[in-house]
C-alpha atoms as a PDB file:
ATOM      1  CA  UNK A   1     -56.010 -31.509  -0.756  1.00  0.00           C
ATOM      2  CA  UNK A   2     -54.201 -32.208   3.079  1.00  0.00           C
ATOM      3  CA  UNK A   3     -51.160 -33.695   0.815  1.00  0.00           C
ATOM      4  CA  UNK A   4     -50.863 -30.863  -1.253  1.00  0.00           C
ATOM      5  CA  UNK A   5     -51.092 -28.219   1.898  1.00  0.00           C
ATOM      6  CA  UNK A   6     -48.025 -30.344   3.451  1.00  0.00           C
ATOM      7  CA  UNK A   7     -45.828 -31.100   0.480  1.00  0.00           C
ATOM      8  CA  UNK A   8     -46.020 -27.218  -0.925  1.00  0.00           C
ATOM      9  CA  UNK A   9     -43.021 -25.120   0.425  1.00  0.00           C
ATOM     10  CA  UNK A  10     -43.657 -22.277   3.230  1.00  0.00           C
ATOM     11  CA  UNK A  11     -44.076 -18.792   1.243  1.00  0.00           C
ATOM     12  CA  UNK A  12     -40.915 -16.698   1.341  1.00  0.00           C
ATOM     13  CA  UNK A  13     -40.751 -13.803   4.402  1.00  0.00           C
ATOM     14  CA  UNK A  14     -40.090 -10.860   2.900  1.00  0.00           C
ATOM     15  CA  UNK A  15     -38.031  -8.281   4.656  1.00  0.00           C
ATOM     16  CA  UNK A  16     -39.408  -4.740   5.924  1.00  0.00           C
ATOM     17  CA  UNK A  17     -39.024  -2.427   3.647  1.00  0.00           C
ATOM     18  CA  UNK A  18     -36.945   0.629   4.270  1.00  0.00           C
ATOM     19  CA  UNK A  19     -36.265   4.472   2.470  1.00  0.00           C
ATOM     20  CA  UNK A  20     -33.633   4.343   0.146  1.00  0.00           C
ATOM     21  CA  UNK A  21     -31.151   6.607   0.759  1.00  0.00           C
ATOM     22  CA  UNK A  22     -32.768   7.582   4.812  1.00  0.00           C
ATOM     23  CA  UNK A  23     -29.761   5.248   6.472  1.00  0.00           C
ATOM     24  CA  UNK A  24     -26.768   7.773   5.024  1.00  0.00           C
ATOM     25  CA  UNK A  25     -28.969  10.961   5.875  1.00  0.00           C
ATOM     26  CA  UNK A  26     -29.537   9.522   8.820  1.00  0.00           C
ATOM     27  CA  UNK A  27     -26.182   9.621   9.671  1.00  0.00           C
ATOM     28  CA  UNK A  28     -24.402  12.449   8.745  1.00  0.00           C
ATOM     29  CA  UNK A  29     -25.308  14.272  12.291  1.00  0.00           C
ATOM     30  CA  UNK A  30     -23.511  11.790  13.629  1.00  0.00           C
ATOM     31  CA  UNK A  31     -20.573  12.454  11.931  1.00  0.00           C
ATOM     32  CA  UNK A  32     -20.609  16.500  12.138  1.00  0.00           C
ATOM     33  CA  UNK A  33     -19.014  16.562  15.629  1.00  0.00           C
ATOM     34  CA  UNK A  34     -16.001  14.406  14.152  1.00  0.00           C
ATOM     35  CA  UNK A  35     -16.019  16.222  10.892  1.00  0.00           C
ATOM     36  CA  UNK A  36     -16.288  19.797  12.779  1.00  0.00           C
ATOM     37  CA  UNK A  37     -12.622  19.780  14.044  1.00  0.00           C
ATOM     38  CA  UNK A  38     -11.543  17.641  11.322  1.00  0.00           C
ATOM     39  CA  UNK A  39     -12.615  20.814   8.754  1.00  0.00           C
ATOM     40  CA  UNK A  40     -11.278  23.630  11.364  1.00  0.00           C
ATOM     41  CA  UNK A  41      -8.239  22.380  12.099  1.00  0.00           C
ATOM     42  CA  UNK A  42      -6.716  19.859   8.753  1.00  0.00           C
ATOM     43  CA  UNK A  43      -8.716  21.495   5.391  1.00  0.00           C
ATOM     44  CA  UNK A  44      -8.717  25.196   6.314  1.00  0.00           C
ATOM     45  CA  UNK A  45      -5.601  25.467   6.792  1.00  0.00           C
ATOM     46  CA  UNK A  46      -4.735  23.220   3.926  1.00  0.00           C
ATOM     47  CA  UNK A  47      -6.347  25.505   1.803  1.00  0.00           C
ATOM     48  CA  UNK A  48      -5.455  28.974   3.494  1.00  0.00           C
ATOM     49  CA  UNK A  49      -1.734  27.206   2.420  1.00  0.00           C
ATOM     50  CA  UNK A  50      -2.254  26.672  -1.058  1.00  0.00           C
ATOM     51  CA  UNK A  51      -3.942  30.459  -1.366  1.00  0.00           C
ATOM     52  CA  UNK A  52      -0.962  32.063   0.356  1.00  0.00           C
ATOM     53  CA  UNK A  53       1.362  30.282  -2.563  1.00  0.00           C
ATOM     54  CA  UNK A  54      -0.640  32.461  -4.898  1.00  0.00           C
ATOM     55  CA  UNK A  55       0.398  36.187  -2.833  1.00  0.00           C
ATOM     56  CA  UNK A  56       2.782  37.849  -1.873  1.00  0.00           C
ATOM     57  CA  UNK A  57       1.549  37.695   2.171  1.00  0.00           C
ATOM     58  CA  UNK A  58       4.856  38.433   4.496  1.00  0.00           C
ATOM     59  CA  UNK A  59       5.133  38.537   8.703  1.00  0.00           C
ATOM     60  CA  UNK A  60       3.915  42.523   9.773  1.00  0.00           C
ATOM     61  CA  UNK A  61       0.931  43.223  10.917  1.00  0.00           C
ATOM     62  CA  UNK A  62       0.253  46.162   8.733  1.00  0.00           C
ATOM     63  CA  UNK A  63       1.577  43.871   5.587  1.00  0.00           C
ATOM     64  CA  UNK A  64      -1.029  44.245   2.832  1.00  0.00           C
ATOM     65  CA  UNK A  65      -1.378  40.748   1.003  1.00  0.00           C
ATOM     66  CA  UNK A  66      -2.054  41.170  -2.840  1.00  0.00           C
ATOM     67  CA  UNK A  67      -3.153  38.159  -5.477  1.00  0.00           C
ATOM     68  CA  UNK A  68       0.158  37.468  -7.374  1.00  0.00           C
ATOM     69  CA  UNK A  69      -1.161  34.448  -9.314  1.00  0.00           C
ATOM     70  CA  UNK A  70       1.842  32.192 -10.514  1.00  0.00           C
ATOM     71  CA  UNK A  71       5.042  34.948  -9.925  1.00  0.00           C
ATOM     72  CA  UNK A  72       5.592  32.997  -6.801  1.00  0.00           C
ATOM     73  CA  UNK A  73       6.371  29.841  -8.696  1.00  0.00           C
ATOM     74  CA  UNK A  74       8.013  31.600 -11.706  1.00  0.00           C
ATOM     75  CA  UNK A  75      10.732  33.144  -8.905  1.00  0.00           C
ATOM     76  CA  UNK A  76      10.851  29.045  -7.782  1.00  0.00           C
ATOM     77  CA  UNK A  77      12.187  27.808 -11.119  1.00  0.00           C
ATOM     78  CA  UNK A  78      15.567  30.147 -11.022  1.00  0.00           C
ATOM     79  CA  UNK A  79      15.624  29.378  -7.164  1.00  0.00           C
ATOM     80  CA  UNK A  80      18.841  27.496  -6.970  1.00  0.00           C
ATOM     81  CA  UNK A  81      18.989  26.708  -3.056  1.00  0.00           C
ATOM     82  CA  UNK A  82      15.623  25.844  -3.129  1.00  0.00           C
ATOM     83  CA  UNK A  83      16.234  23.284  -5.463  1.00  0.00           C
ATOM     84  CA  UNK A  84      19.757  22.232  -4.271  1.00  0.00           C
ATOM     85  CA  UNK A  85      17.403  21.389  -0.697  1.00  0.00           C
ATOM     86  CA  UNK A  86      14.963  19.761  -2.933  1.00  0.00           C
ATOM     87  CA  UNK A  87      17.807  17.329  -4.307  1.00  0.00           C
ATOM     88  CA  UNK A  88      19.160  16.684  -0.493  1.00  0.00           C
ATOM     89  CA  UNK A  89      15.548  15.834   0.909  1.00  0.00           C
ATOM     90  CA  UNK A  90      15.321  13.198  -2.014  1.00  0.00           C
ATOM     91  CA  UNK A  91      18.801  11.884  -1.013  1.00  0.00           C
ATOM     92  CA  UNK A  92      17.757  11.948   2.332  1.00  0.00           C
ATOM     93  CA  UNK A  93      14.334  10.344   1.918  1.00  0.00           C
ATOM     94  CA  UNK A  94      15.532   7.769  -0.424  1.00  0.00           C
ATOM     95  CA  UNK A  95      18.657   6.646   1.241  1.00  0.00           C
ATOM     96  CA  UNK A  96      16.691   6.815   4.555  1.00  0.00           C
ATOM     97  CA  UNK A  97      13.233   4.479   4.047  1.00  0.00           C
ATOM     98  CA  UNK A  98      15.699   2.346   1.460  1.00  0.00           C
ATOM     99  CA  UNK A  99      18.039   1.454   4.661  1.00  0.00           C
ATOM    100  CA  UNK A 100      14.866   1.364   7.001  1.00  0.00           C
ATOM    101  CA  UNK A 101      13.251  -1.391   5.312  1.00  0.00           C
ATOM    102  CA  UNK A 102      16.447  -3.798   4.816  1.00  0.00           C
ATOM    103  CA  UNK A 103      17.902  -3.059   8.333  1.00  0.00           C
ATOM    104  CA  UNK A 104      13.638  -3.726   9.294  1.00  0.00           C
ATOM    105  CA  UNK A 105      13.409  -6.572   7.675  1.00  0.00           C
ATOM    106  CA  UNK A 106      16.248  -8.431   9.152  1.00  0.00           C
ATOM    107  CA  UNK A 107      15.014  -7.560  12.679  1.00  0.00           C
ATOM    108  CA  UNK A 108      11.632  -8.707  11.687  1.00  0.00           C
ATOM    109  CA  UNK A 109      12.990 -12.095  10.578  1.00  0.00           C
ATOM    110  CA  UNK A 110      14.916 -12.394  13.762  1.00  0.00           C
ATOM    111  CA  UNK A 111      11.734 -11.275  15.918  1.00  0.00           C
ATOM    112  CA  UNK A 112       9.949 -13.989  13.937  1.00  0.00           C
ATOM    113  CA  UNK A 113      12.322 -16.436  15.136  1.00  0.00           C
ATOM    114  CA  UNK A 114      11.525 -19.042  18.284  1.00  0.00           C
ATOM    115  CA  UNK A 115      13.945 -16.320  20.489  1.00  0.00           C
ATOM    116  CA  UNK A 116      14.642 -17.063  24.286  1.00  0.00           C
ATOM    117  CA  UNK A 117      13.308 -13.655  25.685  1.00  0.00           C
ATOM    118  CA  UNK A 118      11.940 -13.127  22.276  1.00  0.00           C
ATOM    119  CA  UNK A 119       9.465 -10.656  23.993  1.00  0.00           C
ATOM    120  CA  UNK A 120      12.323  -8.783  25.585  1.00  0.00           C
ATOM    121  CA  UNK A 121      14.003  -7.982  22.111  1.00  0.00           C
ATOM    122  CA  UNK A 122      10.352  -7.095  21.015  1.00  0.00           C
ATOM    123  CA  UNK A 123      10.299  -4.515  23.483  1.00  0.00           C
ATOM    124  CA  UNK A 124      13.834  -3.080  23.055  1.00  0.00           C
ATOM    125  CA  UNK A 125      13.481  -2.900  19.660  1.00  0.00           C
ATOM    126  CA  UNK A 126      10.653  -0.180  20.095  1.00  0.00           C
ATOM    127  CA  UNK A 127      12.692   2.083  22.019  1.00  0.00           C
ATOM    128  CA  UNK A 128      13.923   4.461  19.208  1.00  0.00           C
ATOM    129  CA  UNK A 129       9.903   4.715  18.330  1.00  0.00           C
ATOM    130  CA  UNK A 130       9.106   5.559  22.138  1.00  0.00           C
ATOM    131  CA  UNK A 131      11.537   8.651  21.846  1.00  0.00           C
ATOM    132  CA  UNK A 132      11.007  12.493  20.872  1.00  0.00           C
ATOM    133  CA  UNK A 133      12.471  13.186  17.574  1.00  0.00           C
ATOM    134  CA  UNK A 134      13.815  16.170  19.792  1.00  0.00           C
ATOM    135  CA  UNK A 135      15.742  13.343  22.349  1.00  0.00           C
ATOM    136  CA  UNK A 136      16.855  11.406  19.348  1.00  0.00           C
ATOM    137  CA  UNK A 137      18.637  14.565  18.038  1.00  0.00           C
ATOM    138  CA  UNK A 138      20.437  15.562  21.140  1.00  0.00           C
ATOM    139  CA  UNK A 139      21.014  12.039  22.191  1.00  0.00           C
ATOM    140  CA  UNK A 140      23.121  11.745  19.223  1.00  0.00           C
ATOM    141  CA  UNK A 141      24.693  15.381  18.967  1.00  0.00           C
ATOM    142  CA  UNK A 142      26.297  13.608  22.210  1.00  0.00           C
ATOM    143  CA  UNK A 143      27.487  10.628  20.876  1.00  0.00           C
ATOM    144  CA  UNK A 144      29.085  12.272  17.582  1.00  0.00           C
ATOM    145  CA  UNK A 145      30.636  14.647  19.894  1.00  0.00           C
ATOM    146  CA  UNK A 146      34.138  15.313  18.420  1.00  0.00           C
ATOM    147  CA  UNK A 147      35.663  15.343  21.803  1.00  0.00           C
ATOM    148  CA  UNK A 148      34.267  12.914  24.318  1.00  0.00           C
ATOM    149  CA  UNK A 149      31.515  10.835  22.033  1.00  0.00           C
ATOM    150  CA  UNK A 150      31.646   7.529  22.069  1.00  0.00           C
ATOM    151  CA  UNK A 151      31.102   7.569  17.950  1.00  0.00           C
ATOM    152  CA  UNK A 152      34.660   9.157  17.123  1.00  0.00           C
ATOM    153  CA  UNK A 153      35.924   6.471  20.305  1.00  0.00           C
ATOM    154  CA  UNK A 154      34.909   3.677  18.624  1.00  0.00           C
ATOM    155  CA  UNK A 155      36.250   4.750  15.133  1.00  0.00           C
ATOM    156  CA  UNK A 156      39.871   6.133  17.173  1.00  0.00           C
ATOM    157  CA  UNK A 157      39.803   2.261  18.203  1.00  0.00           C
ATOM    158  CA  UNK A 158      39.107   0.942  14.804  1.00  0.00           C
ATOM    159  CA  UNK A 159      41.973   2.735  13.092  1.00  0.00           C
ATOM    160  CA  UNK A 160      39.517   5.123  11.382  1.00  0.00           C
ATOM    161  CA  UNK A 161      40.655   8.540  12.659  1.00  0.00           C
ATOM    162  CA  UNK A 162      38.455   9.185  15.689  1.00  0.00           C
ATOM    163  CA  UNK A 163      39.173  13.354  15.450  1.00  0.00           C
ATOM    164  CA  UNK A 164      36.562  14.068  12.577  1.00  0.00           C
ATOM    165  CA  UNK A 165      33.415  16.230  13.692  1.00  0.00           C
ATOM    166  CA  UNK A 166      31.104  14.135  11.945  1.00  0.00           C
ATOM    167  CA  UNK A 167      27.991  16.602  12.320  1.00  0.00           C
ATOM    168  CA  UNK A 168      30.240  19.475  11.223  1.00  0.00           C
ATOM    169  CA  UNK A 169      32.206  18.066   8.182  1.00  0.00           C
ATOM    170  CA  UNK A 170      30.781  18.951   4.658  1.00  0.00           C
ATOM    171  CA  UNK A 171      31.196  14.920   3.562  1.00  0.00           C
ATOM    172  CA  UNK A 172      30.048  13.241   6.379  1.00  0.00           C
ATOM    173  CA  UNK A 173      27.283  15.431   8.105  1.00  0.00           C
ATOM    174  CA  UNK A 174      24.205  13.804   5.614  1.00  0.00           C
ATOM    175  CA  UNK A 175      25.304  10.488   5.998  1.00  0.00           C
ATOM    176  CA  UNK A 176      25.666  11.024   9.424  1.00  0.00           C
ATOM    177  CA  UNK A 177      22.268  12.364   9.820  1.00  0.00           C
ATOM    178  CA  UNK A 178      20.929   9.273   7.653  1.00  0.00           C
ATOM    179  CA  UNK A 179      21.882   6.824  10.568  1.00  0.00           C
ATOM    180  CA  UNK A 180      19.869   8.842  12.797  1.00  0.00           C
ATOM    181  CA  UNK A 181      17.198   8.570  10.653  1.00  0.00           C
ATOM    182  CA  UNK A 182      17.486   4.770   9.803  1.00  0.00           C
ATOM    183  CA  UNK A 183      17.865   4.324  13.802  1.00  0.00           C
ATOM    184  CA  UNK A 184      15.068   6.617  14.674  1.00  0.00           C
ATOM    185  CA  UNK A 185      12.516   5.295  12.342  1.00  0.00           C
ATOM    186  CA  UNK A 186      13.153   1.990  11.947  1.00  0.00           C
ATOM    187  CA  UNK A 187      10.864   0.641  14.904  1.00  0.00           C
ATOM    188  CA  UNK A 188       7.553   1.149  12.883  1.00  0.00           C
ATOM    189  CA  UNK A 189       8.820  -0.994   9.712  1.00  0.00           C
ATOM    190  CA  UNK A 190       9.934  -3.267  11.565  1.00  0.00           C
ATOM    191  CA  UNK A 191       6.751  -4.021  13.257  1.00  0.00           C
ATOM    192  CA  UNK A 192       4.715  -3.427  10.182  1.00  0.00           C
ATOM    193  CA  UNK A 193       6.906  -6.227   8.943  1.00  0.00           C
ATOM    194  CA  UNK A 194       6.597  -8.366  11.494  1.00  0.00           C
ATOM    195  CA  UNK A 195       3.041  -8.627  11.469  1.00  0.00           C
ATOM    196  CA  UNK A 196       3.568  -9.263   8.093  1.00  0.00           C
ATOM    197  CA  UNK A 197       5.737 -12.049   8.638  1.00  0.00           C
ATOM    198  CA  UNK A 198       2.951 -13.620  11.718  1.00  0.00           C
ATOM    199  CA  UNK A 199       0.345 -13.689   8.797  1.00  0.00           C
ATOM    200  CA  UNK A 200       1.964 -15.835   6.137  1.00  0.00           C
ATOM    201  CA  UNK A 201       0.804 -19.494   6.589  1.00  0.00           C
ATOM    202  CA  UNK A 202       3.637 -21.894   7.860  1.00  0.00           C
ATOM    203  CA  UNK A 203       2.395 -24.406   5.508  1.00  0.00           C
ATOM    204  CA  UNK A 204       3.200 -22.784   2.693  1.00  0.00           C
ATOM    205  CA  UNK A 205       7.335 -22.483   3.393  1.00  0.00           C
ATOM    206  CA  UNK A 206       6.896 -26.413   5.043  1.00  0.00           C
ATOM    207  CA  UNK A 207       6.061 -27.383   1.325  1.00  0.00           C
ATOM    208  CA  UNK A 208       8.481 -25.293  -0.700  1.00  0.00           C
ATOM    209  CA  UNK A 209      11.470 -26.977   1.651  1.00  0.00           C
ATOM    210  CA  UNK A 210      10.383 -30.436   1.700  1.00  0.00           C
ATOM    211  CA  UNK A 211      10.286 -29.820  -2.449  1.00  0.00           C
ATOM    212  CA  UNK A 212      13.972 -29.040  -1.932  1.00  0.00           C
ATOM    213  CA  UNK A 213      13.798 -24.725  -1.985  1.00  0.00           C
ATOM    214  CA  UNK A 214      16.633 -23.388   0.457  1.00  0.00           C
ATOM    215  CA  UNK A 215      16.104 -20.177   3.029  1.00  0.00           C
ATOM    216  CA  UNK A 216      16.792 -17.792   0.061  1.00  0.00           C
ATOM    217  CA  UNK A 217      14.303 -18.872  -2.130  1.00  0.00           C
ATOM    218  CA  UNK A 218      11.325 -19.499  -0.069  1.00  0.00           C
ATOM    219  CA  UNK A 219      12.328 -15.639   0.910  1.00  0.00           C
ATOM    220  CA  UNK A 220      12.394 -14.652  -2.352  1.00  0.00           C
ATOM    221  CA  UNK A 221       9.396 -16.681  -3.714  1.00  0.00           C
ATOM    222  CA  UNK A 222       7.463 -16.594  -0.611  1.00  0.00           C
ATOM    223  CA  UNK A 223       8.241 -14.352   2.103  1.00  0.00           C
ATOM    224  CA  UNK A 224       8.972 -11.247  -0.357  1.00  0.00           C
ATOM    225  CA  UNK A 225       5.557 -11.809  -2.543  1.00  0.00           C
ATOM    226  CA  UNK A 226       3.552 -12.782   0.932  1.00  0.00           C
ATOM    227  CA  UNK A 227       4.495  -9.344   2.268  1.00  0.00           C
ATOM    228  CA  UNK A 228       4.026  -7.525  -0.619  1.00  0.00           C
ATOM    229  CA  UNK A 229       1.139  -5.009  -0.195  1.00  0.00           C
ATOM    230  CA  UNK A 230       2.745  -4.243   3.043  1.00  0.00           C
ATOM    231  CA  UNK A 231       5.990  -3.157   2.222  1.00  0.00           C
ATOM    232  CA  UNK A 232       4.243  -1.087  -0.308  1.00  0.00           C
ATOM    233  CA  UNK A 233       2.472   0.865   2.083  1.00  0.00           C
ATOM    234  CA  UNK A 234       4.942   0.742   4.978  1.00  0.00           C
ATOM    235  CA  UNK A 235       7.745   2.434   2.284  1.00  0.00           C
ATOM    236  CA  UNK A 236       5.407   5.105   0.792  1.00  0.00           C
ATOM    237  CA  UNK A 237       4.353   5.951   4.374  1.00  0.00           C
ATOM    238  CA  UNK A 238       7.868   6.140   4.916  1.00  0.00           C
ATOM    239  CA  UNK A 239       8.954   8.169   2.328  1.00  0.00           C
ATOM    240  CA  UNK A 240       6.439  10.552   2.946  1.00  0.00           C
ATOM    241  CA  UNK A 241       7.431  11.089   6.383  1.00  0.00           C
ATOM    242  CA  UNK A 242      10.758  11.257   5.551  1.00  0.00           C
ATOM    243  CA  UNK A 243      10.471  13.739   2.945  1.00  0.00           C
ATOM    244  CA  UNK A 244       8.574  15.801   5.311  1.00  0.00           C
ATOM    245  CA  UNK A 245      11.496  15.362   8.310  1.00  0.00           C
ATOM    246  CA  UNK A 246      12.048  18.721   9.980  1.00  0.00           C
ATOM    247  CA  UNK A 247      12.418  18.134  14.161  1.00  0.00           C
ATOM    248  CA  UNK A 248      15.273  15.666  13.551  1.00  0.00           C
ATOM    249  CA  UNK A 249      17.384  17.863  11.704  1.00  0.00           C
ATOM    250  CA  UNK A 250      16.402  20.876  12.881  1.00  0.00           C
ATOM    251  CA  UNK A 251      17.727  19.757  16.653  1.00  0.00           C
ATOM    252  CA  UNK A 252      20.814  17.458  14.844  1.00  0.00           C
ATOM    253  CA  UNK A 253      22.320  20.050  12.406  1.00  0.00           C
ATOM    254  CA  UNK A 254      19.568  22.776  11.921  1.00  0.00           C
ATOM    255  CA  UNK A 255      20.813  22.380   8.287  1.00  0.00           C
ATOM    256  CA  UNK A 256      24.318  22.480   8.148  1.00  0.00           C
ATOM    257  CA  UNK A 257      27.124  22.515   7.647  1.00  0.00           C
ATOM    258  CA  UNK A 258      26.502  25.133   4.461  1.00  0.00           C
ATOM    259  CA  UNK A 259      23.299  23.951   3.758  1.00  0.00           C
ATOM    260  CA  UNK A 260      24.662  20.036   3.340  1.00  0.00           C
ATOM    261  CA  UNK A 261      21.650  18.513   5.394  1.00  0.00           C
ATOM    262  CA  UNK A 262      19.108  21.535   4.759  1.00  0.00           C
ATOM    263  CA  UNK A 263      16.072  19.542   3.961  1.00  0.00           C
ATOM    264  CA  UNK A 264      13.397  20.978   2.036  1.00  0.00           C
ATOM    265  CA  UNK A 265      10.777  21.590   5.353  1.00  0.00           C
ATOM    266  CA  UNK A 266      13.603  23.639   6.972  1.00  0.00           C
ATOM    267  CA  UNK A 267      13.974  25.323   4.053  1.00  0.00           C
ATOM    268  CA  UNK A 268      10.584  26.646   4.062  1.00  0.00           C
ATOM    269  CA  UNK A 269      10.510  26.846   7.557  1.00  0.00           C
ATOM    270  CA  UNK A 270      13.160  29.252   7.709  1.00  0.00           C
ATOM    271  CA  UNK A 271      11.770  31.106   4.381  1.00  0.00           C
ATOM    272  CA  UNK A 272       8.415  31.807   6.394  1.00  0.00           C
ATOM    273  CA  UNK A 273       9.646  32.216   9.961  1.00  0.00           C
ATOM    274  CA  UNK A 274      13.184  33.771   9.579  1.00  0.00           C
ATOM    275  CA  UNK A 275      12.498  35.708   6.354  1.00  0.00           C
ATOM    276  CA  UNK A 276       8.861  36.039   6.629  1.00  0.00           C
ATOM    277  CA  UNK A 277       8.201  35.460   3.065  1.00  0.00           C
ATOM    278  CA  UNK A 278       4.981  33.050   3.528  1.00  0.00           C
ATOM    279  CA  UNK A 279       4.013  33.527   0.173  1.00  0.00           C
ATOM    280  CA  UNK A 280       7.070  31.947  -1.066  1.00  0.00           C
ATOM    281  CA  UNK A 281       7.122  29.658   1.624  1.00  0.00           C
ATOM    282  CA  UNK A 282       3.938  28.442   0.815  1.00  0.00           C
ATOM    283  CA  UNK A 283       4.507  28.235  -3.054  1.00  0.00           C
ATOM    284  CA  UNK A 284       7.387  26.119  -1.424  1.00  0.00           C
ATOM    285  CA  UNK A 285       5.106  23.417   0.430  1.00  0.00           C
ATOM    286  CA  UNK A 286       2.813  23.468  -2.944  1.00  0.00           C
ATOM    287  CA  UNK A 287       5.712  22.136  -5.194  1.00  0.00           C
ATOM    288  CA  UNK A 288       6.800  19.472  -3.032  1.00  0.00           C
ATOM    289  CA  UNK A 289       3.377  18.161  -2.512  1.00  0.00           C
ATOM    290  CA  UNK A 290       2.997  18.035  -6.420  1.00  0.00           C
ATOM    291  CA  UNK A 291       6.503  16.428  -6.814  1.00  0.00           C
ATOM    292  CA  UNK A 292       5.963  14.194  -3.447  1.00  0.00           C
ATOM    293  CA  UNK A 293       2.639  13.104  -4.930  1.00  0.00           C
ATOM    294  CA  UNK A 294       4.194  12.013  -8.810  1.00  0.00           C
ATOM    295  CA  UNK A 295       6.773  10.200  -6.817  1.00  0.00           C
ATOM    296  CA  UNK A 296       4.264   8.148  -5.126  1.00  0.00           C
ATOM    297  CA  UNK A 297       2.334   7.703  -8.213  1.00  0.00           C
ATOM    298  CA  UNK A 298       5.176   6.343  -9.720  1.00  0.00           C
ATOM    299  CA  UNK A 299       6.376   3.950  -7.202  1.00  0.00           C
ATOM    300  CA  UNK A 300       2.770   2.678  -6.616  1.00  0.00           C
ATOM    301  CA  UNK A 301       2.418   1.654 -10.112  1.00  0.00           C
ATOM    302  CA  UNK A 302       5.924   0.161 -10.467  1.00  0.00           C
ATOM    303  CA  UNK A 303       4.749  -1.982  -7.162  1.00  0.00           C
ATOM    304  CA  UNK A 304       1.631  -3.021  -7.994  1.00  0.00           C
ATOM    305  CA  UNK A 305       1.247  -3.715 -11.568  1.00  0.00           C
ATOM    306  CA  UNK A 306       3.064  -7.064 -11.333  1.00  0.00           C
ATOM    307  CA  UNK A 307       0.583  -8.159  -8.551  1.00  0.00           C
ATOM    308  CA  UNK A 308      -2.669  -7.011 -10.817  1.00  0.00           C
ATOM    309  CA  UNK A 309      -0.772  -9.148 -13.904  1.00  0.00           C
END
């Protein structure tokens, strides 16, 4: 009887029981002070926004605001400049996060690099990112100053005219404004790329070059896969922004010259606040969230269904 008391195993210890369900109930006064401002200041006016798309609410404070259901989107489809700014924000978005990543990606291979003063070029390269959109702007209205900037100085050196108001020319004033917006943006893919870069084990590109792969192909076969989910997200958080610029250009070109760099945000920006039409304004911010939205659907699933297969 002794030798069976020793040899039998000690009875399991269960663990206290608790209510189902009491932990999350628990909880949510916790979360109402963060919630509070989170409702007060991001959802209602989120949804005041997409009611006003529905009316036909202008500025004036005796302005009566009537329910006009879908006429505000109906006037949209024959809207030609709204539409024409529609097609320059996608150049502008596109062109911008495309040139963003590849000039990113190069600095984040160089930053990767053993570098003497390494940590110095780490910290230069986040000076754009430390800057006010509004700085950025003037800083370069300066330097593509027809006159005295040191832009047209350089290209008067190079052979390349050097008298050309870049800012103010029909062909040149977008892609000028792009290379403020590659410059100005670039910091924050560069370091999303860079951590990127700090998390992919060494090992794995030691192996693939003693089998005999060169720099190009462990990037390709390596590096590029390795860093996949976060160029995803670093793009599509790019384009978003992007899409959505408004202090950049407003301060750079405030749109022009004849609309040429009139992004779609300034467009309803001046719609609502120079026009006062906030119904149509707000119709305005509705379509490009719907069209913003399929974009990203799009490019998500392009992205990603070759890493689920």
């Amino acid at each position: 009887m002794t030798a069976d008391l020793e040899t039998r195993p000690p009875a399991p210890v269960e663990a206290p029981r608790t209510r189902r369900g009491a932990g999350g109930r628990d909880a949510w006064p916790l979360l109402l002070p963060a919630l509070i401002p989170v409702a007060i200041f991001s959802v209602l006016p989120l949804l005041q926004g997409i009611y006003l798309g529905f009316t036909d609410s202008r500025a004036g404070l005796n302005q009566v605001t009537r329910f006009t259901g879908l006429e505000n989107y109906g006037d949209l489809l024959d809207y030609d400049l709204f539409w024409t700014s529609f097609r320059i924000g996608l150049v502008w978005a596109v062109s911008v996060t495309f040139l963003q990543f590849a000039t990113a990606m190069g600095l984040a291979l160089l930053l990767h690099q053993n570098l003497r003063f390494g940590w110095l070029a780490r910290i230069l390269s986040l000076v754009p990112w430390a800057m006010p959109p509004v700085v950025v702007a003037i800083t370069w209205r300066l330097m593509y100053d027809p006159n005295y900037g040191p832009v047209n100085g350089l290209l008067a050196s190079l052979g390349l005219g050097g008298d050309t108001n870049l800012l103010g020319d029909f062909s040149t004033a977008l892609p000028a404004a792009i290379v403020v917006g590659v410059w100005a943006g670039m910091p924050q893919t560069t370091i999303a790329l860079l951590a990127g870069l700090q998390g992919i084990d060494e090992s794995i590109h030691e192996a693939a070059a003693i089998d005999g792969a060169g720099v190009w192909r462990r990037f390709r076969h390596i590096t590029l896969p390795q860093l996949r989910p976060v160029i995803v997200a670093i793009t599509s958080l790019n384009f978003i922004w992007n899409i959505n610029t408004f202090d950049l250009i407003y301060v750079l070109t405030n749109g022009g010259p004849g609309g040429r760099t009139m992004l779609p945000m300034l467009f309803a920006y001046n719609e609502a606040f120079r026009y006062g039409n906030f119904g149509v304004a707000a119709a305005m911010g509705n379509v490009m969230v719907l069209l913003i939205v399929g974009a990203l659907v799009f490019y998500l699933r392009s992205r990603l269904k070759p890493a689920e297969e």
